[in-house]
Protein backbone atom coordinates (compact mmCIF):
# COMPACT_ATOMS: atom_id res chain seq x y z
CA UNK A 1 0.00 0.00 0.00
CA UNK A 2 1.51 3.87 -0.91
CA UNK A 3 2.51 5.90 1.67
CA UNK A 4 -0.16 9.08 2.28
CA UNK A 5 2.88 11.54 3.12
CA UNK A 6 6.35 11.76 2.12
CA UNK A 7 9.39 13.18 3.03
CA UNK A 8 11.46 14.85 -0.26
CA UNK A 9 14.99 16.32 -0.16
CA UNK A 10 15.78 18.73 -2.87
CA UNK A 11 19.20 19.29 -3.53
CA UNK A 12 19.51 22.25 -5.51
CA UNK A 13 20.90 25.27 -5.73
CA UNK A 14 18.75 27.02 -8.56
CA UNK A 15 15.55 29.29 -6.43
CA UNK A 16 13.58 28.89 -9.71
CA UNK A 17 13.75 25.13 -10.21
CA UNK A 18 13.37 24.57 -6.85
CA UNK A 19 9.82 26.90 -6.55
CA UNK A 20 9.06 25.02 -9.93
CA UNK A 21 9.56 21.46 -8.25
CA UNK A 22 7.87 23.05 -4.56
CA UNK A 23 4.74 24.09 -6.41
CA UNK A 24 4.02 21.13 -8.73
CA UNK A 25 4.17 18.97 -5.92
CA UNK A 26 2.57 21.26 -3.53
CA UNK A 27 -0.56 20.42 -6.15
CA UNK A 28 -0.86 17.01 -5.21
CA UNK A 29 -3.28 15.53 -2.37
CA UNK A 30 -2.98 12.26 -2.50
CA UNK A 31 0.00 11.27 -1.81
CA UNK A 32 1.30 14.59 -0.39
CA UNK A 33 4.92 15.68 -0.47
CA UNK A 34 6.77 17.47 2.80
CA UNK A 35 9.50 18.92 0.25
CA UNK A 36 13.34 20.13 2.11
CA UNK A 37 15.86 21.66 0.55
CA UNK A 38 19.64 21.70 0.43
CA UNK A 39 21.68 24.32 -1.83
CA UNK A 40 24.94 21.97 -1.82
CA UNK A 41 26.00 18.49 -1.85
CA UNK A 42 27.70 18.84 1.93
CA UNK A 43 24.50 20.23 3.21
CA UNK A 44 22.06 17.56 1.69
CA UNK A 45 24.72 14.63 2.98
CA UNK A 46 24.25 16.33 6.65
CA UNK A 47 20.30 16.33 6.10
CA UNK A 48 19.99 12.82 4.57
CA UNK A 49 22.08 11.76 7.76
CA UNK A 50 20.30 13.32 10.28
CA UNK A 51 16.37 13.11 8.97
CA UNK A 52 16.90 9.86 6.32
CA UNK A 53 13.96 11.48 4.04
CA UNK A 54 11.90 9.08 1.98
CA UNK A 55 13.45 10.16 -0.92
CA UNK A 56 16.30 12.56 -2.68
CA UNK A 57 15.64 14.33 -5.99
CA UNK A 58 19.48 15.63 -6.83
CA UNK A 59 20.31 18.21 -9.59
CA UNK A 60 23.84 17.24 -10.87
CA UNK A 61 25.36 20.76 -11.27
CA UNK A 62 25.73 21.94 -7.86
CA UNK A 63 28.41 24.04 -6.75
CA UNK A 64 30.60 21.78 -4.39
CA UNK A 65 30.39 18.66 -6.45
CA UNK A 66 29.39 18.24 -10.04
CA UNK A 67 28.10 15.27 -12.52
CA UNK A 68 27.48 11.56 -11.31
CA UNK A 69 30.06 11.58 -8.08
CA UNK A 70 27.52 12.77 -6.08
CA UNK A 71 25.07 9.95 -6.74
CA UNK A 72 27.83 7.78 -6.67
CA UNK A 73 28.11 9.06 -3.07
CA UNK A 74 24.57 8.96 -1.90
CA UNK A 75 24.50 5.11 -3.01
CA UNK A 76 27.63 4.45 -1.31
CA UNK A 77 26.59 6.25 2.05
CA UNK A 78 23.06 5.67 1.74
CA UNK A 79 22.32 2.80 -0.03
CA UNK A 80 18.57 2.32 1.39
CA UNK A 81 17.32 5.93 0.17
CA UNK A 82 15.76 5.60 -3.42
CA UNK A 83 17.53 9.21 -5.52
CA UNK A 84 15.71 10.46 -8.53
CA UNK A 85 17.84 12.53 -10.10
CA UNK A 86 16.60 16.13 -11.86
CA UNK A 87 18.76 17.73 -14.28
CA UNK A 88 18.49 20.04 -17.26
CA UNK A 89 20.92 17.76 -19.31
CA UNK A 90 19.38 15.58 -21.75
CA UNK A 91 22.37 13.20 -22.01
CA UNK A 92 21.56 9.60 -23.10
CA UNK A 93 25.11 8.25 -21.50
CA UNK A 94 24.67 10.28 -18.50
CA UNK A 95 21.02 8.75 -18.33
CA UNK A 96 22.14 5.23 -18.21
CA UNK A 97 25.12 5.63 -16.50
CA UNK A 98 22.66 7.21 -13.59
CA UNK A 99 20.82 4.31 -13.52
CA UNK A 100 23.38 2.15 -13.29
CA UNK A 101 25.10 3.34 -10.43
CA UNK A 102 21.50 3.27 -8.63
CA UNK A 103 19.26 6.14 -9.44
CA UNK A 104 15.71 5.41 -9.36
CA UNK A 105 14.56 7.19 -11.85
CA UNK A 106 15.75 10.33 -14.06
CA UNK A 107 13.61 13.26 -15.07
CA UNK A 108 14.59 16.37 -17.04
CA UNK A 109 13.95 19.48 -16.07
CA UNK A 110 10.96 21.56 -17.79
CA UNK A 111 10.14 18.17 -19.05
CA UNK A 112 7.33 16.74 -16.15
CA UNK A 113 4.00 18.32 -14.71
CA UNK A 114 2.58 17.96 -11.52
CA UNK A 115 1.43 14.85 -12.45
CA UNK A 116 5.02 12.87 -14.13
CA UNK A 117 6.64 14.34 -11.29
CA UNK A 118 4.20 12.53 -8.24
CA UNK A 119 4.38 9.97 -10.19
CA UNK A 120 7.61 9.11 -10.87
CA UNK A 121 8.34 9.87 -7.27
CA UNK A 122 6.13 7.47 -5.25
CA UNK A 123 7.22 4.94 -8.33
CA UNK A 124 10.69 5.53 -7.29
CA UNK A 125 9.85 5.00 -3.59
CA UNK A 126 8.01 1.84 -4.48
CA UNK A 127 10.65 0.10 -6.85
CA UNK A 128 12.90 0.91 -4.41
CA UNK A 129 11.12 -0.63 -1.52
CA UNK A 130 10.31 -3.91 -3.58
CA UNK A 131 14.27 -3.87 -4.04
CA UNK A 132 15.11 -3.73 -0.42
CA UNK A 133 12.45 -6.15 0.49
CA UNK A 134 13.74 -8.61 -2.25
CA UNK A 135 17.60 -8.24 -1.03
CA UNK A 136 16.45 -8.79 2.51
CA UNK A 137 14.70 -11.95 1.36
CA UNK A 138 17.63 -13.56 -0.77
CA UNK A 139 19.95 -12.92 2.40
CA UNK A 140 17.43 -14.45 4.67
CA UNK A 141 17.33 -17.60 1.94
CA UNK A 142 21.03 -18.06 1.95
CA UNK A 143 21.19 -17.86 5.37
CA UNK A 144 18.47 -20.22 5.88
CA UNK A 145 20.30 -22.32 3.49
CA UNK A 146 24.18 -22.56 4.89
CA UNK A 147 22.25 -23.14 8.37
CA UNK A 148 20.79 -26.35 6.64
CA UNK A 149 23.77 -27.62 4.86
CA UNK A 150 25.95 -26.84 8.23
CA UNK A 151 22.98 -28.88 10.18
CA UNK A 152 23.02 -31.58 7.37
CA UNK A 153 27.03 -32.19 6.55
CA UNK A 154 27.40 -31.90 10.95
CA UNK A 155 24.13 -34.18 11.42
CA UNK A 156 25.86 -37.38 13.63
CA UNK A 157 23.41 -39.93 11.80
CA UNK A 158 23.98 -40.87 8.31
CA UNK A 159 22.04 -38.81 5.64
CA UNK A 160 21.31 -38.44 1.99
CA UNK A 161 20.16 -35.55 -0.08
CA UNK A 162 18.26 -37.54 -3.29
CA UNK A 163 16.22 -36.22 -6.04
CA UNK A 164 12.44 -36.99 -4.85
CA UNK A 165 11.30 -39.51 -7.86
CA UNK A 166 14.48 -40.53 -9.17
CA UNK A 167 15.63 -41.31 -5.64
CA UNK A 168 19.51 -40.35 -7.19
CA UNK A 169 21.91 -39.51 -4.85
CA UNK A 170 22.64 -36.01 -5.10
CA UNK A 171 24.51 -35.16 -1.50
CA UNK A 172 25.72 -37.10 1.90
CA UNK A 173 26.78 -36.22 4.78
CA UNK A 174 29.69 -37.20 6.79
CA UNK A 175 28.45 -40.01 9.08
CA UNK A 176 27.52 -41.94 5.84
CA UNK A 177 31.64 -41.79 4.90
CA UNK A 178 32.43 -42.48 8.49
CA UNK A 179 30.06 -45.37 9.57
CA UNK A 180 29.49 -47.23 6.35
CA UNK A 181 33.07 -47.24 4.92
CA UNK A 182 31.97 -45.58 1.42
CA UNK A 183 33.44 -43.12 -0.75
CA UNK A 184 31.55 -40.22 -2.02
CA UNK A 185 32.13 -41.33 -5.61
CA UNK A 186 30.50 -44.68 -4.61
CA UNK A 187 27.57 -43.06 -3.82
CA UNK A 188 26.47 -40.00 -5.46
CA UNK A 189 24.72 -40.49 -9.26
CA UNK A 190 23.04 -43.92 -8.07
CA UNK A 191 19.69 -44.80 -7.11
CA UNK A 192 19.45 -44.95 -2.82
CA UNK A 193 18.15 -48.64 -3.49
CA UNK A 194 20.99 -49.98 -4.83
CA UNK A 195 23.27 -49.49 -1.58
CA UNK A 196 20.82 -51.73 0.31
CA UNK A 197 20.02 -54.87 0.92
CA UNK A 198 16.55 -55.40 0.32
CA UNK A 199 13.22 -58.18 0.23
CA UNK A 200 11.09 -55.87 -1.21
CA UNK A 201 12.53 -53.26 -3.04
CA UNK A 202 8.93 -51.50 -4.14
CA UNK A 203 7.67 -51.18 -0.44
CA UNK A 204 10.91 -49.64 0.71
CA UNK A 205 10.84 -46.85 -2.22
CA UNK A 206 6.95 -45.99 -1.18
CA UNK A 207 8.19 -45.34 2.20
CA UNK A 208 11.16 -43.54 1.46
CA UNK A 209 9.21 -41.76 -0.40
CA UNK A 210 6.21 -41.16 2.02
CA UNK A 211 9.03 -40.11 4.82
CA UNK A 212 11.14 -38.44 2.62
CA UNK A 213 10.81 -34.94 4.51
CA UNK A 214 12.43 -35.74 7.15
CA UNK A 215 14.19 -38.72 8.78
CA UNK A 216 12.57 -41.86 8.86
CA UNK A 217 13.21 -45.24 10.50
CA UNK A 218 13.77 -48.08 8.45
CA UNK A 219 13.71 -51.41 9.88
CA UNK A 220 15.71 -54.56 8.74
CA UNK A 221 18.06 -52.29 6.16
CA UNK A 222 21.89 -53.32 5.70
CA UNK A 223 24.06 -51.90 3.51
CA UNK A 224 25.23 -54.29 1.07
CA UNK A 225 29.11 -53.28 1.44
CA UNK A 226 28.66 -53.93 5.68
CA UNK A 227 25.10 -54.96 6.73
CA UNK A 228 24.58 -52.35 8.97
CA UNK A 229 21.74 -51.38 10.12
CA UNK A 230 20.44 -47.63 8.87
CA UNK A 231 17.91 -46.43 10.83
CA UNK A 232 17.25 -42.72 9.66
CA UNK A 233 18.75 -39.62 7.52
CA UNK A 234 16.59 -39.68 4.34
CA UNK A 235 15.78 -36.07 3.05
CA UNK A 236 14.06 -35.03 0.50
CA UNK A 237 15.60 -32.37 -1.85
């Protein structure tokens, strides 16, 4: 859901783009825009840092630091804050090379209404925010995933990682090297059946199967190199 309110830092040092910008946003309602303003790049670093606005537009000719070095150095210090940047230079190359680095979007100056402008800025907010929520997610899912392989490789009962119809080995841990006497290349690329000893190989699959997401206790199993009992570690990829 869009925010009803937010917070805009202007960096620019031109009065009459800056009442330009102040007034076409001033027009809209719904959202509405609480607009700041910094004249320089030092004073809209000390702003972003104190009151982390919802989002920086940034002109790129400002007197203490011109072209794409100061986006360069919003994204570095700021990383979170989505930056639309508003210039008067209609420069493909600088375009891209603005979007590259990180800028949301990239307007040009005497180019946008009230409307494009809104726009473009609670777009900007929310492309950014789907961003941030998407980074926070794959970090959460490679966490979540060294945590498993750490818990699998470190589990103290033998267990196999197979593919769920197949039932190919694709991954053991290190109590299957230790108590049955195989190597890995033994193992992985062949069917879990074929390192046991079985009566009935059909019943055994269904219940691998049936049990394989998480371990499972099956009775009467011996490997066929020792004859050892297994008696759980079967996961399902």
């Amino acid at each position: 859901m869009f925010k009803d309110t937010f917070s805009v830092l202007l960096i620019e040092d031109s009065n009459a783009d800056y009442r330009l910008i102040q007034e076409y946003l001033g027009e809209s309602q719904s959202p509405s825009f609480q607009i700041s303003r910094s004249t320089d790049f030092s004073a809209g670093l000390s702003f972003i840092t104190n009151e982390s606005p919802d989002l920086v537009m940034l002109d790129l000719s400002l007197p203490d630091r011109t072209g794409l070095e100061a986006l360069s150095e919003i994204k570095r210090k700021f990383p979170q804050i989505p930056v639309i940047i508003c210039s008067g230079a209609e420069d493909k190359d600088i375009t891209v090379n603005a979007l590259q680095i990180g800028a949301q979007d990239y307007v040009y100056k005497g180019k946008f209404d009230s409307y494009s402008l809104s726009r473009s800025l609670v777009f900007a907010y929310e492309r950014n925010r789907l961003a941030l929520e998407l980074e926070k997610k794959s970090v959460f899912e490679q966490e979540s995933e060294e945590r498993y392989r750490l818990f699998f490789q470190y589990n103290p009962h033998p267990a196999f990682l197979f593919e769920h119809d197949s039932l190919e080995i694709l991954e053991i841990n290190r109590a299957v090297l230790e108590k049955y006497g195989y190597e890995e290349k033994d193992l992985i690329g062949k069917s879990i059946l074929q390192i046991f000893e079985l009566s009935d190989f059909d019943k055994v699959k269904q219940e691998i199967i049936f049990f394989s997401l998480g371990p499972i206790k099956l009775p009467r199993l011996s490997t066929k190199k020792e004859r050892r009992k297994i008696d759980r570690g079967y996961y399902r990829l």
